[in-house]
Protein backbone atom coordinates (compact mmCIF):
# COMPACT_ATOMS: atom_id res chain seq x y z
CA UNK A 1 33.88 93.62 69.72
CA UNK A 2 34.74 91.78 73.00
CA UNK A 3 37.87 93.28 74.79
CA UNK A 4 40.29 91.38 76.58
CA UNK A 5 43.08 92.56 78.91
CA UNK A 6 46.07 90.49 79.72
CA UNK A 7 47.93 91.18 82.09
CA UNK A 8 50.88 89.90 84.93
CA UNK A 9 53.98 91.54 86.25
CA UNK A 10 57.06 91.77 84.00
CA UNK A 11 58.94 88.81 83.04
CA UNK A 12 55.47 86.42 84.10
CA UNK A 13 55.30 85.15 80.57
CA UNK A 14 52.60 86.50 79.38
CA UNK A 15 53.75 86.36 75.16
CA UNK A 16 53.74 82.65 75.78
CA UNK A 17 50.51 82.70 76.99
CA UNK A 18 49.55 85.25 74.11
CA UNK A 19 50.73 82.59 71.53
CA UNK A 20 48.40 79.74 73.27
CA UNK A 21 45.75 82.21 72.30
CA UNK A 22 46.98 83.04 68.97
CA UNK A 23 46.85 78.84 68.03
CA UNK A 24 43.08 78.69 68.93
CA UNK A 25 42.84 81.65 66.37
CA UNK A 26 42.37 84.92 69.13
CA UNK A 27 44.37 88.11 67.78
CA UNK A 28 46.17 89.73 70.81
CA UNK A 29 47.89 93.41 70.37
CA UNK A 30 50.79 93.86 72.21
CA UNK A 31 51.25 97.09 74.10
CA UNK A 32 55.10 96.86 74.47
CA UNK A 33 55.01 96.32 70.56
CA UNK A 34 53.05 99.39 69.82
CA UNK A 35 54.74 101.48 72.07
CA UNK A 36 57.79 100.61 70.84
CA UNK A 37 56.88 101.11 67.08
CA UNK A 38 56.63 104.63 68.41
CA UNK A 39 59.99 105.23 68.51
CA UNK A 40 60.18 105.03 64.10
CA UNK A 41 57.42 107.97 64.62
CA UNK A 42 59.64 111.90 63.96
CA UNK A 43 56.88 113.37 66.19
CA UNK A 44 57.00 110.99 69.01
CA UNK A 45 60.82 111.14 69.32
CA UNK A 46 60.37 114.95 69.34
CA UNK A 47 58.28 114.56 72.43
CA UNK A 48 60.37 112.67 74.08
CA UNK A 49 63.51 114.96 73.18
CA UNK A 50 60.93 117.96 74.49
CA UNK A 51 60.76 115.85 77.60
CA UNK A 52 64.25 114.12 78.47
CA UNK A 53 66.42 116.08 76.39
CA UNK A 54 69.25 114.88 74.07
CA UNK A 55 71.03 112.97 76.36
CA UNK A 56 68.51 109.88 75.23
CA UNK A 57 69.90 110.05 71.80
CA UNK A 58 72.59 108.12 70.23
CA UNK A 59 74.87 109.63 67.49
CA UNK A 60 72.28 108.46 64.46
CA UNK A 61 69.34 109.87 66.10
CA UNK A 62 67.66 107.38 67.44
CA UNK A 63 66.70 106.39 70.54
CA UNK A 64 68.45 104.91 73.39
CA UNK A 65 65.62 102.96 74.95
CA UNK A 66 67.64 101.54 77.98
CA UNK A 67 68.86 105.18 78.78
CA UNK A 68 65.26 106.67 78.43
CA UNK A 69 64.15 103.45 80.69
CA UNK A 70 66.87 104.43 83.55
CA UNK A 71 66.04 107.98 83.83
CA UNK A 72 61.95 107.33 83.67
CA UNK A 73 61.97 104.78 86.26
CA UNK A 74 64.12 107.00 88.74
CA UNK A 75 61.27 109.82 88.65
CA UNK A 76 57.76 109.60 88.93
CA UNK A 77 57.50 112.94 87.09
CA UNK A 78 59.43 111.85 84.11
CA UNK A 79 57.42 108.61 83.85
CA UNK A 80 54.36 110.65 84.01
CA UNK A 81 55.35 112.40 81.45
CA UNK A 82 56.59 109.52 78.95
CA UNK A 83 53.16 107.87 79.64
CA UNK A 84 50.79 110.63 78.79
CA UNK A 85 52.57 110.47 75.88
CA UNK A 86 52.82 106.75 75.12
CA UNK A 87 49.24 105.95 76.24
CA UNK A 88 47.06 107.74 73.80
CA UNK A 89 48.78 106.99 70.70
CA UNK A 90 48.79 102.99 71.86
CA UNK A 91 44.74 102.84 72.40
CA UNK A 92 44.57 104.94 69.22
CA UNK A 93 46.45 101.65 67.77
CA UNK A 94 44.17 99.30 69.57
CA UNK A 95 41.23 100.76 67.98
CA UNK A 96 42.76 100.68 64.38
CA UNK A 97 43.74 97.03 65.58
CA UNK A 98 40.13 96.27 66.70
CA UNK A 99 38.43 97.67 63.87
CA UNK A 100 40.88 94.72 62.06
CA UNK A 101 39.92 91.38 63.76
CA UNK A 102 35.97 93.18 63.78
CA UNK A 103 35.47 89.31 62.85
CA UNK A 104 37.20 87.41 65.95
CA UNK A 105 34.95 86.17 68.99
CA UNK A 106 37.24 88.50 71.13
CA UNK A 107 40.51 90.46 70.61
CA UNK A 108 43.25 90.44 73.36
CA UNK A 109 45.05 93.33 74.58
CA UNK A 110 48.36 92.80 76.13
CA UNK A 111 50.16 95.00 78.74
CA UNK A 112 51.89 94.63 81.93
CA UNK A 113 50.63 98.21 83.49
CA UNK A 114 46.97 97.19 82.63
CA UNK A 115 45.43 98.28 85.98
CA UNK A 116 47.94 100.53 86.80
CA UNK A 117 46.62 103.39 84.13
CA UNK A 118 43.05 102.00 84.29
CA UNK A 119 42.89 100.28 80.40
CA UNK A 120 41.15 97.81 83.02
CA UNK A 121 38.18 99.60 82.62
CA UNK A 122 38.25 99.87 78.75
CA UNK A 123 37.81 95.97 78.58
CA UNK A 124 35.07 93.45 78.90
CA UNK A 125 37.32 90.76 81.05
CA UNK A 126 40.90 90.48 82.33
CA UNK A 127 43.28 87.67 82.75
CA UNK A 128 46.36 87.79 84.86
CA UNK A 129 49.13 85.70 84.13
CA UNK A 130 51.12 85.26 87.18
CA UNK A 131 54.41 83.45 88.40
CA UNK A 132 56.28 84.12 91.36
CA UNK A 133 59.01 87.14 91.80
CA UNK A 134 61.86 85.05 92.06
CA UNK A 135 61.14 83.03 88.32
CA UNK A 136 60.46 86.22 86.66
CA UNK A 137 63.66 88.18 88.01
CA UNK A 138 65.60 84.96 86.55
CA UNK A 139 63.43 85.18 83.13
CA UNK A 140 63.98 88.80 83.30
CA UNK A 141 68.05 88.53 83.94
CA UNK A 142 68.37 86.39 81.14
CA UNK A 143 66.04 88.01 78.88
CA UNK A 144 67.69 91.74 78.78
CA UNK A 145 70.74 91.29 80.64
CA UNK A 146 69.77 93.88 83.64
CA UNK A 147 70.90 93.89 86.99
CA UNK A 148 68.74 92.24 89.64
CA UNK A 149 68.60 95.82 91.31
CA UNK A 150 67.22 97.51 87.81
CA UNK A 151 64.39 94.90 87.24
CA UNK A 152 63.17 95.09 91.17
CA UNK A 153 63.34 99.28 90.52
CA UNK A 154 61.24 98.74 87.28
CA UNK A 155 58.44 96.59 88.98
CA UNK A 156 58.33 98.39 91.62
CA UNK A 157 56.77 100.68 89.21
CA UNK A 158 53.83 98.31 88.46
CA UNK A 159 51.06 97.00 90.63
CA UNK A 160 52.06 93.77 93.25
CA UNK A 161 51.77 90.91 90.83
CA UNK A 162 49.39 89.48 93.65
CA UNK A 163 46.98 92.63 93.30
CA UNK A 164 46.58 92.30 89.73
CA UNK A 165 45.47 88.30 90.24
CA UNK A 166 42.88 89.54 92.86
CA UNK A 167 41.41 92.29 90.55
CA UNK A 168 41.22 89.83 87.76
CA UNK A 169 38.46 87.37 86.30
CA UNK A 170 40.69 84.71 85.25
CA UNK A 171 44.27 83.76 86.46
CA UNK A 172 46.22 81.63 84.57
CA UNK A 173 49.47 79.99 86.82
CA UNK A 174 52.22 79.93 84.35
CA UNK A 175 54.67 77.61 86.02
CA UNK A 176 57.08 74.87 83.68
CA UNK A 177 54.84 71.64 84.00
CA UNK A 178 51.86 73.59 84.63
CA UNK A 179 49.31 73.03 82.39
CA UNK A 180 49.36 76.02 80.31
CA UNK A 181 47.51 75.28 77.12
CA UNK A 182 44.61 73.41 79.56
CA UNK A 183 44.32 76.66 81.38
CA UNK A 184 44.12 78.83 78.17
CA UNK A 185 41.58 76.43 76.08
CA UNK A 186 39.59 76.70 79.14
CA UNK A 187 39.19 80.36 79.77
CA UNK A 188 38.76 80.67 76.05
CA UNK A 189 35.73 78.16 76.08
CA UNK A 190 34.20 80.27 78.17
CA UNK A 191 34.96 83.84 76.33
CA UNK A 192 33.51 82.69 73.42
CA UNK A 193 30.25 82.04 75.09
C-alpha cells in the first residue's frame, strides 16, 4: 500500500485539495477527523481529564475542545502530553483505514503537523499544500471565529509553512484562480506510476 502525506500549515486548504483527490477516486484519512472522533472514546476523555483536569469539561461531560486548545497551545508540556496521547491511537486508525482501501493505487493521509512528529517518515511521498500567511489567517478568522492573535499562537506551534514546501516532493500552490485540479491530476499521474 502506497502512503501519502499531505500536508500545509493551518487554514492552507488542504480538504479542498483532499476532495480533488477524492474525484479521481484516491481515499484520504483525515487526521483532524480521527483525532477528533477521539473525543466519543470514555478512555480517551479520561486521559485527557488525567492530564488537564476538569476544568476542560462542560456540565454534560464532554469536552470543551476550544478550552483544551487554549491551555495546550500555551505550554509545550501540556501539548506534549495531549499528543502522545492523540498520536498513537490516530496511526492505529490509519492502519485500520489502510487495510480498507488495500485496493486503491495509493491512500492519502492528511495532517497539518506531518513533519513536525515525523509521520513524514511513515510515508512513501509528501505533498505540501501551501498559501501564504496572510490568506490562511483570513480563511482561518472566518472559519472558527478566533482572534488573529490565537491562530498566529497556534501555528506558531507547527513547522514554517515554507519549511514544510522545501521538505516536500510535490507542492501544490493553492491560490483562487490557480489551477488547482491541473496541479492535483498531475501529481496523481505520476503516483500512480
Amino acid at each position: 500500500m502506497r502512503k501519502v502525506g499531505i500536508t500545509g500549515g493551518m487554514g492552507c486548504g488542504k480538504s479542498t485539495v483532499v476532495a480533488e483527490f477524492a474525484k479521481l477516486g484516491i481515499p484520504a484519512f483525515v487526521a483532524d477527523s480521527a483525532g477528533a472522533e477521539l473525543y466519543d472514546d470514555p478512555a480517551f476523555l479520561d486521559d485527557v481529564r488525567t492530564l488537564l483536569g476538569s476544568s476542560v469539561f462542560r456540565p454534560d461531560g464532554s469536552a470543551d475542545k476550544r478550552r483544551i486548545a487554549s491551555l495546550v497551545f500555551a505550554s509545550p508540556h501540556l501539548l506534549a502530553g495531549l499528543n502522545a496521547m492523540v498520536h498513537p491511537r490516530v496511526l492505529k486508525m490509519f492502519e485500520h483505514f489502510c487495510a480498507l482501501h488495500a485496493d486503491a493505487p495509493y491512500v492519502l493521509f492528511e495532517s497539518a503537523i506531518l513533519y513536525d512528529y515525523g509521520f513524514d517518515h511513515l510515508m512513501d511521498s509528501v505533498i505540501c499544500v501551501y498559501l501564504q500567511i496572510e490568506d490562511r489567517l483570513e480563511r482561518l478568522a472566518e472559519r472558527d471565529g478566533s482572534s488573529r492573535e490565537e491562530l498566529l499562537a497556534r501555528i506558531a506551534n507547527q513547522l514554517p509553512a515554507e519549511e514544510m514546501m522545501r521538505r516536500a516532493d510535490y507542492v501544490i500552490l493553492n491560490y483562487e484562480g490557480n489551477p488547482r485540479q491541473r496541479q492535483v491530476a498531475y501529481i496523481d499521474n505520476i503516483l500512480r506510476q
